[in-house]
Protein backbone atom coordinates (compact mmCIF):
# COMPACT_ATOMS: atom_id res chain seq x y z
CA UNK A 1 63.45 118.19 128.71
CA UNK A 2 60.50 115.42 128.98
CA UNK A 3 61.65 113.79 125.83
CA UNK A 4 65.04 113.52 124.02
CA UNK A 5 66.26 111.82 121.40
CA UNK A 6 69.78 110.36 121.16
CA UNK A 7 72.39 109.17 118.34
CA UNK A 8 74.51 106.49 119.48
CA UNK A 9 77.63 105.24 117.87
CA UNK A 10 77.09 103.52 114.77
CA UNK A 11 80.73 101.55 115.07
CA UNK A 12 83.45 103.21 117.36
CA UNK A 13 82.30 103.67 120.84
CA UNK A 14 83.63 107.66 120.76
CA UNK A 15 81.14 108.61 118.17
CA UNK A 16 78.55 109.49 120.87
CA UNK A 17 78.71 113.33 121.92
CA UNK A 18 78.83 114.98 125.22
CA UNK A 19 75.78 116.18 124.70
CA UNK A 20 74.54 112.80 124.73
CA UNK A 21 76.40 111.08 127.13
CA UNK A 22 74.87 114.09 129.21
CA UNK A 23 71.39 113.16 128.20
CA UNK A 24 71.82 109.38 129.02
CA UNK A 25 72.82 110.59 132.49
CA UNK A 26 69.80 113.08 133.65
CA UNK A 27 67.29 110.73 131.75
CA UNK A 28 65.15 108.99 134.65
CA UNK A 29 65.43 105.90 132.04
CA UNK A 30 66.31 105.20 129.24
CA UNK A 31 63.93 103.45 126.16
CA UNK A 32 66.10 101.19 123.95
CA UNK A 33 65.64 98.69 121.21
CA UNK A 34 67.46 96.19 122.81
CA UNK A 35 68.58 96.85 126.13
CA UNK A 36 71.63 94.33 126.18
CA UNK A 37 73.18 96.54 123.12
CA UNK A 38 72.39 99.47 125.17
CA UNK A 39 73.91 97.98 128.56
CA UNK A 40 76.48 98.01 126.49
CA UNK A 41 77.20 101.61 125.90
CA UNK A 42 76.05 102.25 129.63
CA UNK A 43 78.51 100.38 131.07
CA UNK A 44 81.33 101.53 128.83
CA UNK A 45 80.64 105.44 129.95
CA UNK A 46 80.02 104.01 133.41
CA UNK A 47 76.21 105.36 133.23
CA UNK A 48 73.72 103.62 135.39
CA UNK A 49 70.04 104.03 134.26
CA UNK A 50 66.69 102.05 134.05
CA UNK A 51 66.08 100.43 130.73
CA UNK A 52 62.71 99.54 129.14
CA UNK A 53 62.44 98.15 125.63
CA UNK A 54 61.31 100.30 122.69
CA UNK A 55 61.17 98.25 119.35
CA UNK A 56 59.21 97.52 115.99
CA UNK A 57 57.24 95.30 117.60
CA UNK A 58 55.49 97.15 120.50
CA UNK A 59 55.98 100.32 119.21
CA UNK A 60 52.60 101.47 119.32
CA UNK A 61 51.99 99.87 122.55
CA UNK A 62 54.90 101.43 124.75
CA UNK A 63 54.72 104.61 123.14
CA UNK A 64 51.56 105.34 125.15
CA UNK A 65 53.03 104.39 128.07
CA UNK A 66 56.34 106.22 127.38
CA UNK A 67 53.49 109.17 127.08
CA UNK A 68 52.03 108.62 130.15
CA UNK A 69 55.25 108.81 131.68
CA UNK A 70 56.06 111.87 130.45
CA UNK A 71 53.18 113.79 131.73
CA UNK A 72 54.06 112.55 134.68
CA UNK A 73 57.28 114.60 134.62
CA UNK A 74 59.76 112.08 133.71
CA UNK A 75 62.67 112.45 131.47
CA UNK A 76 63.00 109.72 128.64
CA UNK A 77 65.55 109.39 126.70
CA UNK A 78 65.04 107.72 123.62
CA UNK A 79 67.42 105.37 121.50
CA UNK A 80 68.33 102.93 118.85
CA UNK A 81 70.90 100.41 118.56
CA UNK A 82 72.85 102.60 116.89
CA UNK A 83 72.34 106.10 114.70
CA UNK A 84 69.48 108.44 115.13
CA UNK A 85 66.46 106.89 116.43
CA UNK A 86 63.21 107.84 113.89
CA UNK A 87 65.41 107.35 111.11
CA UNK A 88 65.20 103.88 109.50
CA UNK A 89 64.96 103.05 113.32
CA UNK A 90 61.79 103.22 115.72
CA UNK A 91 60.89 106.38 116.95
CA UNK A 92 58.37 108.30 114.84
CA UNK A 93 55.48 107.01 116.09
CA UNK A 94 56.56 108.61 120.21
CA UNK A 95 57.51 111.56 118.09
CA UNK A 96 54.25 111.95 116.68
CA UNK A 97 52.21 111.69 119.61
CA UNK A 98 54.32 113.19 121.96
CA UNK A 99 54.00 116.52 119.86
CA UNK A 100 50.20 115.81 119.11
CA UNK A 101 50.07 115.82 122.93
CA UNK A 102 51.77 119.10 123.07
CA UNK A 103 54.56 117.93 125.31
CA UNK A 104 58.33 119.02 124.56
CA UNK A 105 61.18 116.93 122.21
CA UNK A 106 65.34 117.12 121.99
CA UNK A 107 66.77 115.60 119.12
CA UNK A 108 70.42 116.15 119.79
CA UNK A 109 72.41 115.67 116.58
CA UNK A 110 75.12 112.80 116.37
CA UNK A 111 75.88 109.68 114.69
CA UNK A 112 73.94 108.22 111.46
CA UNK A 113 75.10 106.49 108.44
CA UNK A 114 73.74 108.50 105.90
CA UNK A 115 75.86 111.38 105.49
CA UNK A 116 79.52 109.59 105.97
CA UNK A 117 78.20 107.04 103.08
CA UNK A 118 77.36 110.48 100.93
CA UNK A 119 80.66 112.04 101.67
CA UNK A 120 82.79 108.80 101.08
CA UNK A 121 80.54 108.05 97.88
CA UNK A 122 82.37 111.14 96.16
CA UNK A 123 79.28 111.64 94.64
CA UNK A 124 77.70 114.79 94.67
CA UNK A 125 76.35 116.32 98.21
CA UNK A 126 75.05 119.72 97.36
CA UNK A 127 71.44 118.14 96.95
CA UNK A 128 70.71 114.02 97.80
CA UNK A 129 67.28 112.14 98.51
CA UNK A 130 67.72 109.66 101.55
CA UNK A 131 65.50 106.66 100.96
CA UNK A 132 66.56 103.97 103.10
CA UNK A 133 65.36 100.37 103.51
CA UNK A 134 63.27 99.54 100.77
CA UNK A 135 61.60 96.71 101.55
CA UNK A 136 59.17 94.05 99.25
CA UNK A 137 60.27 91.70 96.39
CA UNK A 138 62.84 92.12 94.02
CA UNK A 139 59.93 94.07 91.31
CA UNK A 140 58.54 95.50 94.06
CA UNK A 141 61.78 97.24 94.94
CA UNK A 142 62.54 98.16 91.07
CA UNK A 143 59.35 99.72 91.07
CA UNK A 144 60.23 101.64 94.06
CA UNK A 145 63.70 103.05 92.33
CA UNK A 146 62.14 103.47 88.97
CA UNK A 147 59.93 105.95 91.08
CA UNK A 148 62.89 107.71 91.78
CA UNK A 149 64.93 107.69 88.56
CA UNK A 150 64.02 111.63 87.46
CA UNK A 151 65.04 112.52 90.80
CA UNK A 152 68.02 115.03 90.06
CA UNK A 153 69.38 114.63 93.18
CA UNK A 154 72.16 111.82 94.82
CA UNK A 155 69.76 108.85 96.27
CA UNK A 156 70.68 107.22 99.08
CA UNK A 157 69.58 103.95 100.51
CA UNK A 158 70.08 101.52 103.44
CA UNK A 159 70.83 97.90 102.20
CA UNK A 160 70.87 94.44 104.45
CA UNK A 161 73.85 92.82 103.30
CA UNK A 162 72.35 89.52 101.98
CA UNK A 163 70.96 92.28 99.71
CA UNK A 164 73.13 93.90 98.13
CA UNK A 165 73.94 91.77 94.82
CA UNK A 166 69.65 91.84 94.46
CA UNK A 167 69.33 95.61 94.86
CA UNK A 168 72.42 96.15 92.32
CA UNK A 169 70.58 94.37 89.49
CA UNK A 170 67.33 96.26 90.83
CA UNK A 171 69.38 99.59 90.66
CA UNK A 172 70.36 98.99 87.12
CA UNK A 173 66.98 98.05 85.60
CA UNK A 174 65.82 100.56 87.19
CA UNK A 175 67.99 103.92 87.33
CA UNK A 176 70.66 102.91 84.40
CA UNK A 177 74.36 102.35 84.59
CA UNK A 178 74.69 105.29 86.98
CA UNK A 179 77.64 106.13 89.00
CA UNK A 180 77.01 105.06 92.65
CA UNK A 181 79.06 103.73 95.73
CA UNK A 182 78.84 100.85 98.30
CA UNK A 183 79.54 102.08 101.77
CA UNK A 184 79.57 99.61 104.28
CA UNK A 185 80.96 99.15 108.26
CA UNK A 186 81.17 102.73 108.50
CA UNK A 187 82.94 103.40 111.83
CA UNK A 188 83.63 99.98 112.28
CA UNK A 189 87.26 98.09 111.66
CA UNK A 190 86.64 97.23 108.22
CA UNK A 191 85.01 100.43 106.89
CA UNK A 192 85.20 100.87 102.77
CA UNK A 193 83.84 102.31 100.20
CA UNK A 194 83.34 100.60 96.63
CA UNK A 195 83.24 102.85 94.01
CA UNK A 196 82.05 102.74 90.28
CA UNK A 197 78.94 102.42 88.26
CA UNK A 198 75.78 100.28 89.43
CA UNK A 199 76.65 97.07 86.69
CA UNK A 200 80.34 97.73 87.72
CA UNK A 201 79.03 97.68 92.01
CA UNK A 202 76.58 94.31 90.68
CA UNK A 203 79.24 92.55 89.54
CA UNK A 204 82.27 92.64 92.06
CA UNK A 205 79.93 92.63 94.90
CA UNK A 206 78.93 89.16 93.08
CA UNK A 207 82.56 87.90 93.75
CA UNK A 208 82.37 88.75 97.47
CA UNK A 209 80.41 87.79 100.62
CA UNK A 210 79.92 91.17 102.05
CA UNK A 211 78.74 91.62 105.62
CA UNK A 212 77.71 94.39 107.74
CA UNK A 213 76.04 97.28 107.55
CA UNK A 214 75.82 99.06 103.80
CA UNK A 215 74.64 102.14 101.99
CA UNK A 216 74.53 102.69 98.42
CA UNK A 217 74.77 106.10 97.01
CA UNK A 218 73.53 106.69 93.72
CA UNK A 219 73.73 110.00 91.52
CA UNK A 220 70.60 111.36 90.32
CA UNK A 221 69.44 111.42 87.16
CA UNK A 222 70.67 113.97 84.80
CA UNK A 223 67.60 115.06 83.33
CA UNK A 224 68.08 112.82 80.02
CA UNK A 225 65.69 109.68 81.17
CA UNK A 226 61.95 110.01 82.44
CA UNK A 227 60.03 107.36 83.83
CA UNK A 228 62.72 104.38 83.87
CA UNK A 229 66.34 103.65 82.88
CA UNK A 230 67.25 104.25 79.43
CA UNK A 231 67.90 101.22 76.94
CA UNK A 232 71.77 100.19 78.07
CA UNK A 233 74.99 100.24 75.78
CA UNK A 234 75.51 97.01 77.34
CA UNK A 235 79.03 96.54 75.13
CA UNK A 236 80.48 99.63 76.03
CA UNK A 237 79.21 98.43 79.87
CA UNK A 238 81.43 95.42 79.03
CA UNK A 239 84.18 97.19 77.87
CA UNK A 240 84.35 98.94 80.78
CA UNK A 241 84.06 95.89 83.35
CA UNK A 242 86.75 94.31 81.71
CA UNK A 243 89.11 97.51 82.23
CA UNK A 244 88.59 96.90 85.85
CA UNK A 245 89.49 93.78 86.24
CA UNK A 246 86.31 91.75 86.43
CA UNK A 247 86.05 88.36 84.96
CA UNK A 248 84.41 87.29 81.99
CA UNK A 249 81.84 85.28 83.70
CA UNK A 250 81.09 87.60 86.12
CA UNK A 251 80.58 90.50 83.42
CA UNK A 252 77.94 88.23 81.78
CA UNK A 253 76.44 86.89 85.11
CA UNK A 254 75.55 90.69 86.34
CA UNK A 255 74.75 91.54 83.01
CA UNK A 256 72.36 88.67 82.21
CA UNK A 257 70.75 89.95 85.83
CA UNK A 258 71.02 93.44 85.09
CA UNK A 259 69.69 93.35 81.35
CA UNK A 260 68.35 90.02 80.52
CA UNK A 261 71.34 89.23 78.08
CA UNK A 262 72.26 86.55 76.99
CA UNK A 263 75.64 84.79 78.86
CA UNK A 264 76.93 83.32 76.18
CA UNK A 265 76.34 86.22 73.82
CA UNK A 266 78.22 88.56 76.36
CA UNK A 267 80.72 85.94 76.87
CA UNK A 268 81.28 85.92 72.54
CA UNK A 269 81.65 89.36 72.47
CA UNK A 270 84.40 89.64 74.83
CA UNK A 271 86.27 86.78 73.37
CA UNK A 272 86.00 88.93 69.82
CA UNK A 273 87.29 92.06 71.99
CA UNK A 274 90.19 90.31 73.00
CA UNK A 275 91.28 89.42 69.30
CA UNK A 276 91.36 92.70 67.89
């Protein structure tokens, strides 16, 4: 097989398959996007190969060499720093010419984010819509989601971390006060899943400084709104966030960013709450 395509472990080292470890083996080399992560993963399975870099950034470039190579007869296999490579990771560009140039592709299946974040979300499965990075400013991504908001399937995105309290308030312009989930380190040590509505998500993610690597599930619309979220019962949102333990200020700080009201006004109304 000139051309194969393999998962590596997104977190624990013994997410990668036989099949793979198999592939990384018979592979005359090996094209990586960075080849000291890679080394990495050689040297733990005791694999010695050739590494070349495969990246963003001379994608287009290598790939024609990575080509050539192939027609030669040589066996590449192709990976990312971790998960399936061609999804939210280089790749699609070899895949595409490799098959325009009629030449034969593996893509063995293994490790990816997308469907442990789905399953731990507890949102529906049965039919989702895998987005991943969305990338611009913060309208630019709201008009991205609002794109997607009749969608009535479970969305799922890829999130950087210094993200996440941005995309939240996005989400909830955007999609409504939807039930959704923040997966993050998944196969790592400190793998979790936060569950709850977006506004709910916005603000307790506000109260943390989340690292690593996240996906947010959200469920899909259910056929009520068209074209955007629908105007927000932003008391009973309150209500709700105050149940769970959130903070006063923080209920009016992802509300004000969610919704464009007023701190103090959410702040008065929660003060009345308490009285009655």
């Amino acid at each position: 097989m000139p051309l194969v395509l393999v998962p590596t472990p997104i977190g624990n080292m013994g997410d990668i398959t036989l099949r793979g470890l198999e592939a990384l083996k018979n592979a005359d080399a090996i094209a990586c996007e960075d080849t000291r992560r890679t080394l990495k993963l050689l040297n733990f399975y005791g694999i010695r190969k050739p590494l070349f870099s495969y990246h963003r950034h001379n994608e287009r470039a290598r790939a024609e060499e990575i080509i050539g190579r192939l027609e030669r007869g040589e066996s590449i296999a192709l990976v990312s720093d971790a998960g399936t490579p061609g999804i939210s990771d280089p790749g699609g560009v070899l895949i595409e010419k490799a098959i325009s140039r009629g030449l034969e592709i593996d893509a063995l299946p293994g490790a990816n984010a997308v469907l442990p974040a789905l399953l731990m979300s507890g949102i529906s499965a049965e039919k989702f819509y895998f987005r991943g990075f969305v990338e611009g400013s913060g309208s630019e991504v709201e008009s991205a989601m609002r794109g997607l908001s009749g969608i009535d399937a479970t969305l799922v995105f890829y999130v950087a971390p210094h993200d996440i309290s941005r995309f939240l308030a996005s989400a909830v312009r955007a999609l409504g006060d939807r039930r959704a989930a923040v997966v993050r380190e998944i196969s790592k040590l400190h793998q979790e899943a936060l569950r709850g509505t977006l506004c709910e998500l916005a603000a307790s993610c506000g109260q943390r400084d989340l690292k690593g690597e996240m996906s947010l599930v959200v469920e899909g619309s259910n056929g009520e709104a068209e074209g955007g979220a629908p105007e927000p019962d932003w008391e009973k949102l309150a209500r709700n966030m105050k149940k769970s333990g959130i903070f006063d200020k923080e209920i009016a700080n992802a509300l004000f960013a969610s919704y464009g009201i007023s701190r103090n006004r959410v702040k008065t109304f929660l003060m009345r709450e308490e009285t009655k």
